[in-house]
Every structure is written in structure tokens, then in C-alpha cells.
C-alpha atoms as a PDB file:
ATOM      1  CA  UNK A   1     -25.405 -10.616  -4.904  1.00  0.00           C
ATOM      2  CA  UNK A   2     -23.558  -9.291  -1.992  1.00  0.00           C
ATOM      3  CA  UNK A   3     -24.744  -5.690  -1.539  1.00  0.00           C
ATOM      4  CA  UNK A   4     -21.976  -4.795   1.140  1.00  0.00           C
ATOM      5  CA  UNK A   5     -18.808  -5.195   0.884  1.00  0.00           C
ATOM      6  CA  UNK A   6     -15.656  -4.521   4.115  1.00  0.00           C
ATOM      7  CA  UNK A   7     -13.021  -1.956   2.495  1.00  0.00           C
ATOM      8  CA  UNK A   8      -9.934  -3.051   4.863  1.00  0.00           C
ATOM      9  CA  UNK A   9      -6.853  -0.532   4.483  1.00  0.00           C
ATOM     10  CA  UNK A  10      -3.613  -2.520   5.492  1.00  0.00           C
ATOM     11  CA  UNK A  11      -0.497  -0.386   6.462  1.00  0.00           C
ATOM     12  CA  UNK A  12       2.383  -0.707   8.208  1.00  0.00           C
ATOM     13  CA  UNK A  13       6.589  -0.681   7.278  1.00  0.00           C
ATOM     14  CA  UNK A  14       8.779  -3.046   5.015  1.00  0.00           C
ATOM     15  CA  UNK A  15       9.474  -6.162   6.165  1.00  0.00           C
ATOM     16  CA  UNK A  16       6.015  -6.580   8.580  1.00  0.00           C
ATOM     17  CA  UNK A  17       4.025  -9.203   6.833  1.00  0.00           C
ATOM     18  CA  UNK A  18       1.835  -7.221   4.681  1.00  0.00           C
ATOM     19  CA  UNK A  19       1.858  -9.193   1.981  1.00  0.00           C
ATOM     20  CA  UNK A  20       1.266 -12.532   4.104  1.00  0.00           C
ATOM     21  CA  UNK A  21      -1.878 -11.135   5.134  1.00  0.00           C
ATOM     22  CA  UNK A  22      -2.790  -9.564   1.741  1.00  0.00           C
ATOM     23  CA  UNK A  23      -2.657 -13.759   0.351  1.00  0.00           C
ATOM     24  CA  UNK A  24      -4.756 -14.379   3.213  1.00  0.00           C
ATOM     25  CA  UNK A  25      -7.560 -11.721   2.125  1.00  0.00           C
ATOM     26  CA  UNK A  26      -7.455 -13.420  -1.451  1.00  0.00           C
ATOM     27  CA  UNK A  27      -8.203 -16.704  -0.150  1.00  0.00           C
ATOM     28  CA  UNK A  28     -10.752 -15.625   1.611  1.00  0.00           C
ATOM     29  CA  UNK A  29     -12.465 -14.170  -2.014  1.00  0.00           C
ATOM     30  CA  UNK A  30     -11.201 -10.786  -1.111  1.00  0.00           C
ATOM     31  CA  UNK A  31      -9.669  -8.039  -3.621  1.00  0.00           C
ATOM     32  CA  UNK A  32      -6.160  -6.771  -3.615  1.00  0.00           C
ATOM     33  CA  UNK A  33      -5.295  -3.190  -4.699  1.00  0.00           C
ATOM     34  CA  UNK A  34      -1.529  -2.719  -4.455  1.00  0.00           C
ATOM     35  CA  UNK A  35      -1.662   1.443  -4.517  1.00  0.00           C
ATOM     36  CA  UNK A  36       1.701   1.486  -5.774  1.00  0.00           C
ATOM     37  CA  UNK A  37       1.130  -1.169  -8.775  1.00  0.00           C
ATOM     38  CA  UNK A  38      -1.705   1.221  -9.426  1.00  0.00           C
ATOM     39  CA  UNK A  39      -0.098   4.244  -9.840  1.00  0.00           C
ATOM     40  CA  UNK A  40       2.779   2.461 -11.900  1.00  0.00           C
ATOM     41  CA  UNK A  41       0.453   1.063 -13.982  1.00  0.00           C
ATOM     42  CA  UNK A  42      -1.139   4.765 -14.664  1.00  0.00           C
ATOM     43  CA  UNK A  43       2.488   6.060 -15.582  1.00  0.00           C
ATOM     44  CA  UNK A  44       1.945   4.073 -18.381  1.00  0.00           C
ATOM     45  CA  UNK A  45      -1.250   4.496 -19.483  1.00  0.00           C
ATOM     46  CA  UNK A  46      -2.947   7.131 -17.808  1.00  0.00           C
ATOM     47  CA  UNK A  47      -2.593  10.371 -20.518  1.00  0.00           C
ATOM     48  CA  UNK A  48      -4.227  12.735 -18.104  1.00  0.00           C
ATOM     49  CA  UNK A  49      -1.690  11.855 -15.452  1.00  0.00           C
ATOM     50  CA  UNK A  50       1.470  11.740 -17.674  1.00  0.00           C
ATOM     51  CA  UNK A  51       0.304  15.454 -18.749  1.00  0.00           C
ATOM     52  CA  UNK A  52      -0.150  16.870 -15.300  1.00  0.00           C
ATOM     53  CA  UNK A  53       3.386  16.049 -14.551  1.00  0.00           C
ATOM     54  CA  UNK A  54       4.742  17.070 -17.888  1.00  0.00           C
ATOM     55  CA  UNK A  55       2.660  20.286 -17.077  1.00  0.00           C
ATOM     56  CA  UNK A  56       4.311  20.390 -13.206  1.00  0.00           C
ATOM     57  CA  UNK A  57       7.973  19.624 -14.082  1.00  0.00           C
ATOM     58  CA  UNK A  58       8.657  19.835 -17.690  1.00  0.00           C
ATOM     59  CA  UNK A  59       9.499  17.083 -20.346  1.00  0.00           C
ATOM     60  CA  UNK A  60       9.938  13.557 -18.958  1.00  0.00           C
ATOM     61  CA  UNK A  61       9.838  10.922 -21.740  1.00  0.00           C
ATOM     62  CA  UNK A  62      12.327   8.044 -22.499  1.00  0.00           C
ATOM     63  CA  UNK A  63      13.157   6.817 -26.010  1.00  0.00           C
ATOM     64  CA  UNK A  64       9.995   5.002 -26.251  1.00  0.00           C
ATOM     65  CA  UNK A  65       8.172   7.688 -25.452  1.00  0.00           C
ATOM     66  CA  UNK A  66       6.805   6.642 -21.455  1.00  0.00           C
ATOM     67  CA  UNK A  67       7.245   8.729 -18.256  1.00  0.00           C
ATOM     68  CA  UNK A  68      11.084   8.083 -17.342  1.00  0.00           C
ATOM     69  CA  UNK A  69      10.801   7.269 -13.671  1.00  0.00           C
ATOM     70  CA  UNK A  70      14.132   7.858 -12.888  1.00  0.00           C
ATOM     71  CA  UNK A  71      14.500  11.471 -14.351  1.00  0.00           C
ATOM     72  CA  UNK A  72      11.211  12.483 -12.243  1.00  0.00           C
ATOM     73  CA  UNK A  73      13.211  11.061  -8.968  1.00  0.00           C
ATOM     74  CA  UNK A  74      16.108  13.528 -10.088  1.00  0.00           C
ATOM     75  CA  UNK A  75      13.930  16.531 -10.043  1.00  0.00           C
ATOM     76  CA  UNK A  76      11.971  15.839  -7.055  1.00  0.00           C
ATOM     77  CA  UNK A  77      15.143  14.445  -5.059  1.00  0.00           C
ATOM     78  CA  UNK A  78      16.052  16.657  -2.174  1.00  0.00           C
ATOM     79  CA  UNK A  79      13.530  19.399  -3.198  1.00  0.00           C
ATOM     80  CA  UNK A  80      10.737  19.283  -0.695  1.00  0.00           C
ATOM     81  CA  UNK A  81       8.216  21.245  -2.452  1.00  0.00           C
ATOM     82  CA  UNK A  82       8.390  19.594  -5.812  1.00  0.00           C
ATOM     83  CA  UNK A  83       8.128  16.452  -3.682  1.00  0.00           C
ATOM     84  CA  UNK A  84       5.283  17.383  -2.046  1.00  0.00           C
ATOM     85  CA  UNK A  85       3.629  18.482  -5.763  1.00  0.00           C
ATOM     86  CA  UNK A  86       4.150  15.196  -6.738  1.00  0.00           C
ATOM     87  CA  UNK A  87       3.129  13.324  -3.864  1.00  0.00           C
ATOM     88  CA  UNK A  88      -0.543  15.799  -4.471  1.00  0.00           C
ATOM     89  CA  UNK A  89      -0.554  14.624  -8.014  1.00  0.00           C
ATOM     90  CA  UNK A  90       0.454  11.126  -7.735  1.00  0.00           C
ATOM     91  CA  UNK A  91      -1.806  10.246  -4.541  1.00  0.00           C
ATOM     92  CA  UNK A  92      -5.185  12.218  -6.756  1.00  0.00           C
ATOM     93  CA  UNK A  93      -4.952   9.838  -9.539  1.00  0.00           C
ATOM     94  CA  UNK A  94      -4.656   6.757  -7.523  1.00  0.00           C
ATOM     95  CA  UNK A  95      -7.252   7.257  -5.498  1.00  0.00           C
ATOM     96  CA  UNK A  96      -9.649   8.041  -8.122  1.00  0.00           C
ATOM     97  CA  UNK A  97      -8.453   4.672  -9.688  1.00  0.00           C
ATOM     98  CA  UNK A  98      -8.992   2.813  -6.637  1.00  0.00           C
ATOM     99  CA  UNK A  99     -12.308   4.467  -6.393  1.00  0.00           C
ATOM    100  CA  UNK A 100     -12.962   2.518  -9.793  1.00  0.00           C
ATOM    101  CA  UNK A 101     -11.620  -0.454  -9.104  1.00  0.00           C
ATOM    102  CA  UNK A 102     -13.663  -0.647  -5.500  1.00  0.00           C
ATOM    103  CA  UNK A 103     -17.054   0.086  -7.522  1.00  0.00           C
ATOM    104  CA  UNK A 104     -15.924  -2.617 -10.169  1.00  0.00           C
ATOM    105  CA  UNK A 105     -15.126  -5.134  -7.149  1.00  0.00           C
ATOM    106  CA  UNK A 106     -18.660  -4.038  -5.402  1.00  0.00           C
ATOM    107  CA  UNK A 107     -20.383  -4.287  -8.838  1.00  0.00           C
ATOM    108  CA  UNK A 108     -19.438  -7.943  -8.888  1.00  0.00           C
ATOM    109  CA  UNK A 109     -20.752  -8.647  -5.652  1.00  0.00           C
ATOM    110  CA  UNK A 110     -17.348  -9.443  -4.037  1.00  0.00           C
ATOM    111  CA  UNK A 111     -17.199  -8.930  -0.159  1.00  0.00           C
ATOM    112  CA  UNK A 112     -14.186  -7.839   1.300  1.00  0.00           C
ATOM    113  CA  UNK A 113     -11.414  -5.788  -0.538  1.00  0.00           C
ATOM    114  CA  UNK A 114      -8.222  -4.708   0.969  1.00  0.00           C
ATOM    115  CA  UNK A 115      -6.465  -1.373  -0.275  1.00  0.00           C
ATOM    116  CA  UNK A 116      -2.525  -1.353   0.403  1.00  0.00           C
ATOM    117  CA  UNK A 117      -0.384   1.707   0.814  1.00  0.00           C
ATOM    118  CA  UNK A 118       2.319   2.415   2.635  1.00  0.00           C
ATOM    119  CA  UNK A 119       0.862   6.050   2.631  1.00  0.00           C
ATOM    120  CA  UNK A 120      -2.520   5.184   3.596  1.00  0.00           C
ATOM    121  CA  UNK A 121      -3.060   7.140   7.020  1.00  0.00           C
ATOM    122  CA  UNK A 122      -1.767  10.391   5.144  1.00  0.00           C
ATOM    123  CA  UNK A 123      -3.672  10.272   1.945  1.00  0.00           C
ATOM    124  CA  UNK A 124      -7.104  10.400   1.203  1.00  0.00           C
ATOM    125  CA  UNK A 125      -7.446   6.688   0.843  1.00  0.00           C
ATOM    126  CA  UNK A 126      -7.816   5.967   4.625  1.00  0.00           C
ATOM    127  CA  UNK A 127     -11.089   7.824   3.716  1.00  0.00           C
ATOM    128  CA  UNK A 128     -12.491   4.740   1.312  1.00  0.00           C
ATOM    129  CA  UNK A 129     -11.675   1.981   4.315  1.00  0.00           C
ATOM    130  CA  UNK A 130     -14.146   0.313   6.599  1.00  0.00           C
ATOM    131  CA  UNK A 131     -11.279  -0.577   8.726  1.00  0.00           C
ATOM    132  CA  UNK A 132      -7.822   0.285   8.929  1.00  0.00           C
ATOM    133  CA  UNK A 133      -5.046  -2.319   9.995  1.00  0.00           C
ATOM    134  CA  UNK A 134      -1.633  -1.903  10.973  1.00  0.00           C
ATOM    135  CA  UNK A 135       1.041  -4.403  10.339  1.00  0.00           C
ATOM    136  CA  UNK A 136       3.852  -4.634  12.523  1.00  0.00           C
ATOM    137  CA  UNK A 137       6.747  -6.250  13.516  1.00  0.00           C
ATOM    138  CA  UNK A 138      10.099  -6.378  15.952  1.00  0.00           C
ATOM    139  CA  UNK A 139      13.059  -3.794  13.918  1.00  0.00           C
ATOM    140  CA  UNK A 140      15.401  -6.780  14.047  1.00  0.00           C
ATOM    141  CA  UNK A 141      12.975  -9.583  12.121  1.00  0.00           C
ATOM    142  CA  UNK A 142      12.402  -6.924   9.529  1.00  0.00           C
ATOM    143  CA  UNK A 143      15.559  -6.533   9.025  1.00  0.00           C
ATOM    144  CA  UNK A 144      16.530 -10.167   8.691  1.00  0.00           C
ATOM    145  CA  UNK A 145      13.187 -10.320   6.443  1.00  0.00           C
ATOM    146  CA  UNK A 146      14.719  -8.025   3.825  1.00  0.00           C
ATOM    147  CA  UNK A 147      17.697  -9.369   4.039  1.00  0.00           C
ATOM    148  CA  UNK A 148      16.045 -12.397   2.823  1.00  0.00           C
ATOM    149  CA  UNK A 149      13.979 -10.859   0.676  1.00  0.00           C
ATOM    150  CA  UNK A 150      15.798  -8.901  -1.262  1.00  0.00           C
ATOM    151  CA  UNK A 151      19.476 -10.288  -0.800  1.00  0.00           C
ATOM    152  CA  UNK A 152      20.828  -7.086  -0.082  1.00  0.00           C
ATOM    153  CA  UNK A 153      22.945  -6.748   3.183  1.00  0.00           C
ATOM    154  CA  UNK A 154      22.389  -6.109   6.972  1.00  0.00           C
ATOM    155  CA  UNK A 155      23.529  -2.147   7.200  1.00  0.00           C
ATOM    156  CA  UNK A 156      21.608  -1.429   3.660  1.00  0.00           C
ATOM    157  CA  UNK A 157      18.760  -3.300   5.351  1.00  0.00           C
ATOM    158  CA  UNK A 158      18.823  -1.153   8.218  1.00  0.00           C
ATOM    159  CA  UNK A 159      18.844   1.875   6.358  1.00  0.00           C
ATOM    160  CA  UNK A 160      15.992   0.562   4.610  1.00  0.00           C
ATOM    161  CA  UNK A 161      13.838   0.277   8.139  1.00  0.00           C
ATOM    162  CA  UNK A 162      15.454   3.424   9.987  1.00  0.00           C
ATOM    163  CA  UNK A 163      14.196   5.388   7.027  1.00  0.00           C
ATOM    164  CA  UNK A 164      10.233   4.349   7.692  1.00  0.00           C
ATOM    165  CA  UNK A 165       8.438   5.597  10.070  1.00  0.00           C
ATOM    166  CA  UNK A 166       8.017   4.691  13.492  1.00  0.00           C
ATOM    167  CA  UNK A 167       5.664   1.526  14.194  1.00  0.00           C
ATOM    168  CA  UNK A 168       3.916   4.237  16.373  1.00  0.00           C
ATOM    169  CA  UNK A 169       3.469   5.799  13.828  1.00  0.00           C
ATOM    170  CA  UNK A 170       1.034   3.038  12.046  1.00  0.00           C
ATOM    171  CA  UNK A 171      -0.075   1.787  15.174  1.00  0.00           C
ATOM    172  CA  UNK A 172      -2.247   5.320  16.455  1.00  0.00           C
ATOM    173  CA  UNK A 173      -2.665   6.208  13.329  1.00  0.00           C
ATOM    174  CA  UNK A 174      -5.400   2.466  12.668  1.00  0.00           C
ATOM    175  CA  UNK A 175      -8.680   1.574  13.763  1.00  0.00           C
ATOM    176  CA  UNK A 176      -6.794  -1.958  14.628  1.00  0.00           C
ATOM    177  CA  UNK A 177      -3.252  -3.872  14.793  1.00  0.00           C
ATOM    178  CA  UNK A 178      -1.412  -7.262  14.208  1.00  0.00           C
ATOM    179  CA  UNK A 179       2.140  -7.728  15.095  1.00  0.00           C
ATOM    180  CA  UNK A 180       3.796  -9.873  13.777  1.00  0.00           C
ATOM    181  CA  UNK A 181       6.438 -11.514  16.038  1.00  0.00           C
ATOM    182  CA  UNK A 182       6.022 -14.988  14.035  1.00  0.00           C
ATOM    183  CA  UNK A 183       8.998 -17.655  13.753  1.00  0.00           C
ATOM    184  CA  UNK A 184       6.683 -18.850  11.042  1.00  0.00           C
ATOM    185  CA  UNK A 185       5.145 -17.404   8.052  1.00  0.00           C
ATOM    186  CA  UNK A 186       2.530 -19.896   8.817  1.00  0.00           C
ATOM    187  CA  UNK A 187       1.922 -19.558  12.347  1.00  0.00           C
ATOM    188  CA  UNK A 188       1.188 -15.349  11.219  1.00  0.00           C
ATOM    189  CA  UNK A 189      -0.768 -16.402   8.299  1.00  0.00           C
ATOM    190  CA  UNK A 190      -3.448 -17.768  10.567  1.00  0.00           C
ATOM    191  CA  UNK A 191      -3.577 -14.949  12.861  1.00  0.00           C
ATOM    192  CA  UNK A 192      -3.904 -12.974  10.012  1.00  0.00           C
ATOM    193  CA  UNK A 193      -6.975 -14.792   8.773  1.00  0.00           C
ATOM    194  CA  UNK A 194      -8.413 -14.951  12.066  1.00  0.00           C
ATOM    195  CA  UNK A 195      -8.359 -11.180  12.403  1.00  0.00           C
ATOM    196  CA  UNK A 196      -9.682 -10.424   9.003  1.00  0.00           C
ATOM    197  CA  UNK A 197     -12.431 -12.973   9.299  1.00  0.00           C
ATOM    198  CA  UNK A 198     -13.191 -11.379  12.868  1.00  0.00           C
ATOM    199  CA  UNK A 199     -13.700  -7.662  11.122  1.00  0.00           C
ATOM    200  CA  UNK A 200     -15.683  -9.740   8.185  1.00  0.00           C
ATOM    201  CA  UNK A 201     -17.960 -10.961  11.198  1.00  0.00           C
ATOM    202  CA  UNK A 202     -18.230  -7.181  12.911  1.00  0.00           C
ATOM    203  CA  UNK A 203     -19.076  -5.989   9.779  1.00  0.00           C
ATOM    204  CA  UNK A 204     -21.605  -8.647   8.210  1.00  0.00           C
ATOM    205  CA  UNK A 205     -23.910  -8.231  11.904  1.00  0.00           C
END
């Protein structure tokens, strides 16, 4: 049984490779937690949660009873300080979940697990990583990467990346970075595996 295992917190804008390197963690045996899949996934189940913001902003169900997403968006949706209540609530329940999950993953003697948030360096989760890693990439490829992506067009895609923060941002805010000026998925998928198996190396000696 492994008795230590390398908490890696990947960050970084849309469009930078994150999710290249995440597949890269999983083939090396790592764990995944997608921070937004988590909290989506306690909207739906998670009373305790679905109370507090009942409690915070008032009745939110659909016709089938769940948290309607879209109604919370209205409320909080140009109102800083109901934002930022959310943002306190939301970012509390998911990192106690991924506090679970990383005990179940340690439990099971896997490791290397890599948490992913776009709001890592400004939540409490950077505090549960080993390591924190930036993903970045040229404005223009991410661009043409969403536009791929998500088949939406060039000026919506550009809104999408002006709206992010700056990859300065991600950059001084991590303990490391990988840029990711790639032609080729593959060609970044290996220097994304030969980073992570470098910090696997640092942290096994």
C-alpha cells in the first residue's frame, strides 16, 4: 500500500490543455477531481448545500424539485455581493467533498491525484495540493481551440478568453508551469507526462 500520495492542483484558462494533461495523470494511475463536476454533482444531491442556498437567496427549485441553476445565475448576475455569498458557499462544500474524495483515493493506496479548478489559487483548495501547476497557452491557439471545441465563433471565442484572467495571473500565482505552444495534442501530451512524472520523482525521494 502506497502510504503517500502527490496532490497536484492544475490551473490555468480555457482553451490551455488542461484536460490533455488531466488524461495524462489517469494513465499514469492518477485521480481526477473535476471541482466543478463536483459541485454540480452536490446541487443534486447534497441536502445540506441545496438548504444553505435556499437559506441565502430564497426558493430555487424547478418542477422536479432540484436547484434550478439558471434562476440562481439570475439572482447573483451583476450583484457582486450575492456573488461573492455564493462563491463562499459553493467553494465550502466542494472542498470538503474533495477532502473526501482525496482520503478515499489515499485510502486505496493510489499515488498521485490531481484536483482541477479554474479557481484554485483563490480558494482554499490550493491549500490540499503538493504542487500547483499552471497551464498555459498563446491567446490566439486558445482561441482557435474553442473554436474547435465548442463550434461557436471567433469574436464569441474571444470574449470567452478576454473574460479570464491574465496567464500572469496563473503563472505567479503556481509552484510550477507548462505552456502549451503545441501544433500537436500529442507532442503536449508528452511534455505533460514528463513534467508530472518529474514532480512524481521530487516527491517519491
Amino acid at each position: 500500500m502506497v502510504k503517500q500520495m502527490t496532490v497536484l492542483g492544475i490551473t490555468g484558462p480555457t482553451g490551455a490543455g488542461k484536460t490533455t494533461l488531466l488524461k495524462e495523470v489517469e494513465k499514469l494511475g492518477g485521480a481526477v477531481i473535476d471541482c466543478d463536476a463536483v459541485y454540480h454533482d452536490l446541487l443534486e444531491r447534497d441536502g445540506a448545500l441545496q438548504h444553505s442556498l435556499e437559506k441565502t437567496f430564497g426558493p430555487l427549485r424547478d418542477e422536479r424539485g432540484a436547484i434550478d441553476r439558471k434562476k440562481l445565475g439570475t439572482i447573483v448576475f451583476g450583484d457582486p455581493e450575492k456573488l461573492r455569498q455564493l462563491n463562499i458557499i459553493a467553494q465550502t462544500a466542494t472542498v470538503r467533498r474533495t477532502q473526501e474524495l482525496l482520503e478515499g483515493y489515499r485510502g486505496k493506496g493510489i499515488a498521485l491525484a490531481a484536483i482541477d479548478a479554474i479557481a484554485l489559487l483563490e480558494s482554499p483548495l490550493a491549500k490540499l495540493c503538493d504542487v500547483t501547476l499552471a497551464v498555459v497557452a498563446p491567446a490566439e491557439i486558445r482561441v482557435k481551440r474553442i473554436m474547435d471545441r465548442e463550434g461557436i465563433t471567433e469574436e464569441y471565442a474571444w470574449l470567452r478568453v478576454k473574460a479570464q484572467k491574465s496567464d500572469e495571473y496563473f503563472v505567479k500565482g503556481c509552484d510550477r508551469t507548462l505552456v502549451n505552444d503545441c501544433d500537436q495534442v500529442e507532442e503536449f501530451a508528452l511534455q505533460a507526462k514528463a513534467l508530472v512524472e518529474s514532480i512524481l520523482q521530487e516527491h517519491i525521494q
